[in-house]
Protein backbone atom coordinates (compact mmCIF):
# COMPACT_ATOMS: atom_id res chain seq x y z
CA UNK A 1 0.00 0.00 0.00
CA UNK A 2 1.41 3.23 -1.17
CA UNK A 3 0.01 6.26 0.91
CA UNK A 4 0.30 10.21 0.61
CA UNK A 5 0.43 12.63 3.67
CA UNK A 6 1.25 16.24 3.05
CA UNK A 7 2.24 17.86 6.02
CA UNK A 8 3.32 21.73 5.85
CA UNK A 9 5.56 22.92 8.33
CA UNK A 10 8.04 26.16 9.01
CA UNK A 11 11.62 24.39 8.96
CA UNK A 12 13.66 26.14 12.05
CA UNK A 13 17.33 27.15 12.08
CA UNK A 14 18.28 23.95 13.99
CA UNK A 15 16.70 22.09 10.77
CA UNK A 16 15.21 19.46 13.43
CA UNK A 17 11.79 18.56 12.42
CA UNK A 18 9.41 16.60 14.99
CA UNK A 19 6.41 14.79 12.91
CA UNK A 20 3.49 13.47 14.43
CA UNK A 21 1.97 11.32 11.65
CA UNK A 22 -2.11 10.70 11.64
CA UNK A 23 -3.24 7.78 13.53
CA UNK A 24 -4.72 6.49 10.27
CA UNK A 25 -0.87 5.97 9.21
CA UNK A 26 0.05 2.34 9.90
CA UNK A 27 3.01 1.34 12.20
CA UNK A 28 6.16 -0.18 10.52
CA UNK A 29 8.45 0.04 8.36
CA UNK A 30 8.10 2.77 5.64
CA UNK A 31 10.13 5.29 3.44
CA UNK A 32 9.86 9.14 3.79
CA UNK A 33 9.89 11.19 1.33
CA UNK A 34 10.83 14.81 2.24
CA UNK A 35 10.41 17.84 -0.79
CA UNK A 36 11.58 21.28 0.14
CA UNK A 37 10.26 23.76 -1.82
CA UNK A 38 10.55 27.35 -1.37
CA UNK A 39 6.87 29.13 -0.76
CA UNK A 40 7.24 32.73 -2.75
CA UNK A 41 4.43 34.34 -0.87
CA UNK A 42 3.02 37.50 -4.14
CA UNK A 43 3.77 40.70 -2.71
CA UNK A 44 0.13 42.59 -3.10
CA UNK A 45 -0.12 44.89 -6.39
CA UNK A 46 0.16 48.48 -5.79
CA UNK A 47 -1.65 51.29 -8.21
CA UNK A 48 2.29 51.94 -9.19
CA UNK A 49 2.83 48.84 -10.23
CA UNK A 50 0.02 49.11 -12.51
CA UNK A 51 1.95 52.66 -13.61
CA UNK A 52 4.84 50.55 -14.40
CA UNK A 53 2.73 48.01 -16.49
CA UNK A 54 2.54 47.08 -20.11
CA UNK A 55 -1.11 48.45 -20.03
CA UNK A 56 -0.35 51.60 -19.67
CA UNK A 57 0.33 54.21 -22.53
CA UNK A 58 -0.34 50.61 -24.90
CA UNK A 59 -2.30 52.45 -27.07
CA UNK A 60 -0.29 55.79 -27.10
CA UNK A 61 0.69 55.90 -30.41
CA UNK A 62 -2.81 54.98 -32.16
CA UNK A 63 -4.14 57.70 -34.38
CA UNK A 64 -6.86 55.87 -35.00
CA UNK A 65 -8.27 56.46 -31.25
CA UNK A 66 -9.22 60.50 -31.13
CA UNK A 67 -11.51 59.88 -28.09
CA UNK A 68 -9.93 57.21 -25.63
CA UNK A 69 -12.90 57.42 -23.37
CA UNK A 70 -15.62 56.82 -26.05
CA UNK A 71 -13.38 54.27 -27.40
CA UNK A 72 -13.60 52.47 -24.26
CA UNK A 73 -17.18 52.53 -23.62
CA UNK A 74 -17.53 51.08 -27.13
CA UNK A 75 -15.58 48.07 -26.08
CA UNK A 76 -17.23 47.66 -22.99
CA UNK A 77 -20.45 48.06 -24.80
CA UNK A 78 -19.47 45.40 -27.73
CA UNK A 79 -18.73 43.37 -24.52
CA UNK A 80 -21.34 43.44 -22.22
CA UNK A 81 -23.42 42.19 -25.67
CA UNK A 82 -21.38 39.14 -26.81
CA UNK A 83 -22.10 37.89 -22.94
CA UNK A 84 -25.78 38.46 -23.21
C-alpha cells in the first residue's frame, strides 16, 4: 500500500523537524519522502505597479483612437453584448 500525507511545516534554524503522523498511518516500516520547496508568498499589487505596467500608454501611439474614453465605452459596450 502506497500512501500520501502532506504535512506543511516552518523548517527552524536547527533544521530538526518533529512529525506526528495521523493515527490512520500504519506502524512499521516505511520510506519518507521529504520535498523542500521554497513558498514565494506575491507581494500585493500596488496602483504603481500598474503605472509601471505594459497596459499603460499601450495604445499611445494609435491615431486611430481620437476619443480614448468613447473608445472604451464602445468596447465595454461590444462586450457586455457578446455575454448576453
Amino acid at each position: 500500500m502506497v500512501r500520501t500525507v502532506s504535512l506543511h511545516t516552518d523548517i527552524p534554524d536547527n533544521r530538526e523537524l518533529h512529525i506526528t503522523l495521523p493515527a490512520d498511518v500504519p506502524a512499521g516500516p516505511a520510506d519518507l519522502v521529504i520535498v523542500v520547496s521554497a513558498q514565494v508568498i506575491p507581494r500585493a499589487k500596488t496602483f504603481g505597479d500598474f503605472l509601471d505596467s505594459e497596459f499603460v500608454g499601450m495604445w499611445k501611439d494609435r491615431t486611430d483612437i481620437t476619443d480614448s474614453a468613447a473608445f472604451a465605452r464602445h468596447l465595454r459596450d461590444e462586450a457586455w453584448r457578446r455575454s448576453a
